[in-house]
Every structure is written in structure tokens, then in C-alpha cells.
C-alpha atoms as a PDB file:
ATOM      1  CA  UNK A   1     126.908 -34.551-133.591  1.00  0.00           C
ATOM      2  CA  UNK A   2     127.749 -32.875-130.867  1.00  0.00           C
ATOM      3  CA  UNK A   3     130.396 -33.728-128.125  1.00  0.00           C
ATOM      4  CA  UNK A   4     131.932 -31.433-125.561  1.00  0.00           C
ATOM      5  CA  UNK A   5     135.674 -31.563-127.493  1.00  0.00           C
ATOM      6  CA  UNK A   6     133.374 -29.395-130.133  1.00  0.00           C
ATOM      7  CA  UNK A   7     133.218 -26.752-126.872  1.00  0.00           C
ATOM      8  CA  UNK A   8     136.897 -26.713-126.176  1.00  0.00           C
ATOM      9  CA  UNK A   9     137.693 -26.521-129.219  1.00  0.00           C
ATOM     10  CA  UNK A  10     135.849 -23.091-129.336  1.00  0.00           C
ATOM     11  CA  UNK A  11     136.931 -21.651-126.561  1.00  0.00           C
ATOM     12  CA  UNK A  12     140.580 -22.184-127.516  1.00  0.00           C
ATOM     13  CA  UNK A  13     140.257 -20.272-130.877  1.00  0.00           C
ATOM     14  CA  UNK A  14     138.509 -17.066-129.439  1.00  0.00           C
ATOM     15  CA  UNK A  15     140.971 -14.100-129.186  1.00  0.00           C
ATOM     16  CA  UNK A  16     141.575 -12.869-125.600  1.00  0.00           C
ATOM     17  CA  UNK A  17     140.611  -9.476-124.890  1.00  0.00           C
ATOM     18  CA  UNK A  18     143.083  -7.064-123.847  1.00  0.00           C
ATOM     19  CA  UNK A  19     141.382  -6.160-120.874  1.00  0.00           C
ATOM     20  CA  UNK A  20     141.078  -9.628-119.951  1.00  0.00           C
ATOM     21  CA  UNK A  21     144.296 -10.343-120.551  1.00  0.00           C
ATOM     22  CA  UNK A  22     145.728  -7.698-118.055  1.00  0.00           C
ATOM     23  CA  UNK A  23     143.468  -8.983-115.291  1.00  0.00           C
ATOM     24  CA  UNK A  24     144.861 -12.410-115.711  1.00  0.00           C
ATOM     25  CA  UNK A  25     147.915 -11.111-115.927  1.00  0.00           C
ATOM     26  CA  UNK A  26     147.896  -8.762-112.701  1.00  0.00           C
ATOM     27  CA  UNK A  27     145.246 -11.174-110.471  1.00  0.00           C
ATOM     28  CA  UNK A  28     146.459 -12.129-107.420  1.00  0.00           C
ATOM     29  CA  UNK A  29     143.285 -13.869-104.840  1.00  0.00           C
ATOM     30  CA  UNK A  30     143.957 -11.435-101.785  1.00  0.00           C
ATOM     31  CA  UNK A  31     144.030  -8.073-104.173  1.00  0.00           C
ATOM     32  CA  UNK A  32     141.020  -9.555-106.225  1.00  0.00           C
ATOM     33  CA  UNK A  33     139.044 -10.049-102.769  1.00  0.00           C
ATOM     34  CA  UNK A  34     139.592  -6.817-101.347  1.00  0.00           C
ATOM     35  CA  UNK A  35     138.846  -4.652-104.524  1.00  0.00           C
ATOM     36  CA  UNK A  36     135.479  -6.447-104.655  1.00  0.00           C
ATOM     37  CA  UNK A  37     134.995  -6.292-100.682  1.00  0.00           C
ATOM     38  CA  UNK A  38     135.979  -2.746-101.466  1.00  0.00           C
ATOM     39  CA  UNK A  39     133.299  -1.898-104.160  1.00  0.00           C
ATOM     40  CA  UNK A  40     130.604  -4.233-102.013  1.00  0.00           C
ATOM     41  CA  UNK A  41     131.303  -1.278 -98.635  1.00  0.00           C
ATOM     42  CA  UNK A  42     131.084   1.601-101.619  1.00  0.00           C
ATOM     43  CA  UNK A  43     127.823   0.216-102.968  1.00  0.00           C
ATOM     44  CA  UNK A  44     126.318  -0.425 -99.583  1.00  0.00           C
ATOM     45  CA  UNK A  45     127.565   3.664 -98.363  1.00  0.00           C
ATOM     46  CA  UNK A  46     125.853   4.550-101.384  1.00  0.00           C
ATOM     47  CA  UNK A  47     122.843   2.619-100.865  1.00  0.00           C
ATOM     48  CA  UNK A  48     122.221   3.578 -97.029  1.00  0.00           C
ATOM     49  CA  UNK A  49     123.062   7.196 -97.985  1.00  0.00           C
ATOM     50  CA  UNK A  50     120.220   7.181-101.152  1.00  0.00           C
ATOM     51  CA  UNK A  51     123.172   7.927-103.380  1.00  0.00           C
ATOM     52  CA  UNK A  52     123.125   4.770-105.426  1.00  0.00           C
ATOM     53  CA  UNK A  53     121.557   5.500-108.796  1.00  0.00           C
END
């Protein structure tokens, strides 16, 4: 049967990816927010200039 505990359970055991792990590590809201606000101006540049592939 299954129950939700089964779920945790899983999640708990999977290894963390490096990559992952560094993000967590280094994530701070405010820098977080601005690299993405900074990739949304980049795509939108890219976009209005007919650069984005």
C-alpha cells in the first residue's frame, strides 16, 4: 500500500548532486532574484534583437 511516508522516505535516500549542493549552499533570495531578473532582461534583448536561437 501506498502512503506518503513511502515518498519521504525516497527522497531522503537520493544522493544530492554536487551542483545542487553548491546552490543550496551559496543561495541567498536577493542574489537568486536578480540572477534570474538578470537572465529574464538577457533573454528578452535577445528576443527583440532576433538573436535568441
Amino acid at each position: 500500500m501506498y502512503s506518503e511516508d513511502d515518498e519521504c522516505d525516497y527522497a531522503v535516500k537520493q544522493p544530492i548532486s554536487d551542483w545542487l549542493a553548491e546552490r543550496l549552499a551559496n543561495f541567498t533570495p536577493g542574489t537568486e532574484r536578480e540572477w534570474r531578473n538578470e537572465q529574464i532582461a538577457k533573454r528578452l534583448k535577445e528576443i527583440e534583437e532576433g538573436t535568441y536561437e
